[in-house]
Protein backbone atom coordinates (compact mmCIF):
# COMPACT_ATOMS: atom_id res chain seq x y z
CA UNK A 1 13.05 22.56 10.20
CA UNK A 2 12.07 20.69 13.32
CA UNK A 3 12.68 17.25 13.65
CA UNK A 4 10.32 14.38 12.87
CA UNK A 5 10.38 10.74 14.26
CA UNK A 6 8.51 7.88 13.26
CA UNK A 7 7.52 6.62 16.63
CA UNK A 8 4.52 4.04 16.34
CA UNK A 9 3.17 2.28 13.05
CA UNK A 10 -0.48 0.52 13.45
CA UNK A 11 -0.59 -2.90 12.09
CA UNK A 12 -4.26 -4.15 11.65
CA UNK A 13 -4.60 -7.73 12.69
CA UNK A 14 -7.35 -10.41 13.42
CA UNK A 15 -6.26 -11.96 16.29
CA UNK A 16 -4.35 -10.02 18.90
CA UNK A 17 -3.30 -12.29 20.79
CA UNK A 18 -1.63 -14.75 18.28
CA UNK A 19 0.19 -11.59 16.39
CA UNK A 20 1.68 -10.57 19.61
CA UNK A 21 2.81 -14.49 20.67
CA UNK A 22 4.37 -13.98 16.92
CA UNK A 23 6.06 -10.34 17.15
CA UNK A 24 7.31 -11.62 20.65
CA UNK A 25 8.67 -14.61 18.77
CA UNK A 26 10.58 -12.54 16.35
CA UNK A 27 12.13 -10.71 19.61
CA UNK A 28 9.79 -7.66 19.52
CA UNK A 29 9.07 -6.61 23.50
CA UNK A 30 5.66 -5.74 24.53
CA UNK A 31 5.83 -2.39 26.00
CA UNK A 32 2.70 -2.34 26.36
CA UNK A 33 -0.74 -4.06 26.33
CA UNK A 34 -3.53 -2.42 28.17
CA UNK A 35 -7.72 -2.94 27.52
CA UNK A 36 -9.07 0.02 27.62
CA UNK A 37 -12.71 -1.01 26.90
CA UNK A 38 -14.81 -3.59 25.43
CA UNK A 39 -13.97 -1.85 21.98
CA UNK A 40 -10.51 -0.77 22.42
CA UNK A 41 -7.10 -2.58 23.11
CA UNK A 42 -3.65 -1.16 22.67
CA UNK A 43 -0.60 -3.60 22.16
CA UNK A 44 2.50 -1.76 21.28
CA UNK A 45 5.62 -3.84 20.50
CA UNK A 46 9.05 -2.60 19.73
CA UNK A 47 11.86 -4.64 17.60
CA UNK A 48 15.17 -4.83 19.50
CA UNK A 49 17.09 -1.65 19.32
CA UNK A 50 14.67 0.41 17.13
CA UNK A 51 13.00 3.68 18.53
CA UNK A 52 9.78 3.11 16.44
CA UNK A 53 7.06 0.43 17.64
CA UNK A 54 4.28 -0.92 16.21
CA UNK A 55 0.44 -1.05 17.53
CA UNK A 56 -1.75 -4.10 17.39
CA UNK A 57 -4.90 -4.34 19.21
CA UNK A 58 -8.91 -3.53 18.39
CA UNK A 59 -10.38 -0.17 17.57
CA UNK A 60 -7.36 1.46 16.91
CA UNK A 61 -7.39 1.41 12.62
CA UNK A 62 -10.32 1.80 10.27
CA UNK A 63 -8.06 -0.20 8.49
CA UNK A 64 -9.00 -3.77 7.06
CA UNK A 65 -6.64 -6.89 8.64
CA UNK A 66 -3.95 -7.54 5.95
CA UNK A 67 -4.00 -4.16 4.28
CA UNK A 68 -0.46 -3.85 5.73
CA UNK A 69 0.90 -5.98 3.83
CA UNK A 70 5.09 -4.66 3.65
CA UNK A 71 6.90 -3.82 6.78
CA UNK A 72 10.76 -3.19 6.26
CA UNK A 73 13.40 -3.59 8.98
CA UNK A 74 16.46 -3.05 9.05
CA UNK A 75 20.01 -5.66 10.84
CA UNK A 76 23.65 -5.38 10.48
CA UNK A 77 24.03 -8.81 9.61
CA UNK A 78 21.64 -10.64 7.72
CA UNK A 79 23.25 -13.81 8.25
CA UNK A 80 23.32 -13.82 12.20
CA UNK A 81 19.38 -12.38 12.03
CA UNK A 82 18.34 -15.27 9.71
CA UNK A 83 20.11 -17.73 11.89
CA UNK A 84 18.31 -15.96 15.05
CA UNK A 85 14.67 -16.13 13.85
CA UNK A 86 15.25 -19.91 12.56
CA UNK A 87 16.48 -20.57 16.31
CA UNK A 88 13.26 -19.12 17.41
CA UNK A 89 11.04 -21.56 15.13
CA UNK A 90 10.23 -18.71 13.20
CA UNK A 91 9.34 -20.07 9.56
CA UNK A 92 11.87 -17.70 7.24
CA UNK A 93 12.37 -18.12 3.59
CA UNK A 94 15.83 -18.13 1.82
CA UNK A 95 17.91 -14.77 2.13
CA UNK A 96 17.45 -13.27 -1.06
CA UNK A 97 19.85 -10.31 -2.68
CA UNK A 98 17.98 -7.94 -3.87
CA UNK A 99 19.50 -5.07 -6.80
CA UNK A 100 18.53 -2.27 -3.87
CA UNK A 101 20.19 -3.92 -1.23
């Protein structure tokens, strides 16, 4: 079977600009963000060390802001990520254990 990567993820969002000032917070990088037309722009933003990005922009989802509502991602140390994001003045709630890890 060939191989298949998850490369790109579309999150639908309201304001562009204020979700990308908040995924830049978190320590995503803007690869890129390029107007294309009145009706289209394409924001893609990758987390540190993943290999699959997410898009943000307008015209590029029929789907309805907030429909998205679980992303999962994945650190080696929950501790030292929770510890980063608070340093950021990122608002994060309590770790919580969960039976599934």
């Amino acid at each position: 079977m060939t191989d298949i990567k998850l490369e790109l993820v579309a999150v639908p969002v309201t304001d562009v600009d204020r979700a990308k000032a908040f995924y830049e917070k978190l320590g995503f990088n803007a690869d890129h963000d390029v107007t294309v037309s009145e009706d289209i722009r394409f924001v893609q933003l990758t987390p540190p060390g993943s290999a699959c990005s997410i898009a943000i922009g307008k015209g590029l989802t029929r789907m309805t802001p907030g429909a998205l509502d679980n992303m999962q991602v994945v650190v080696t140390d929950i501790e030292e990520a929770y510890e980063d994001l608070r340093g950021r003045g990122v608002e994060v709630t309590e770790i919580q254990d969960l039976p599934w890890g």
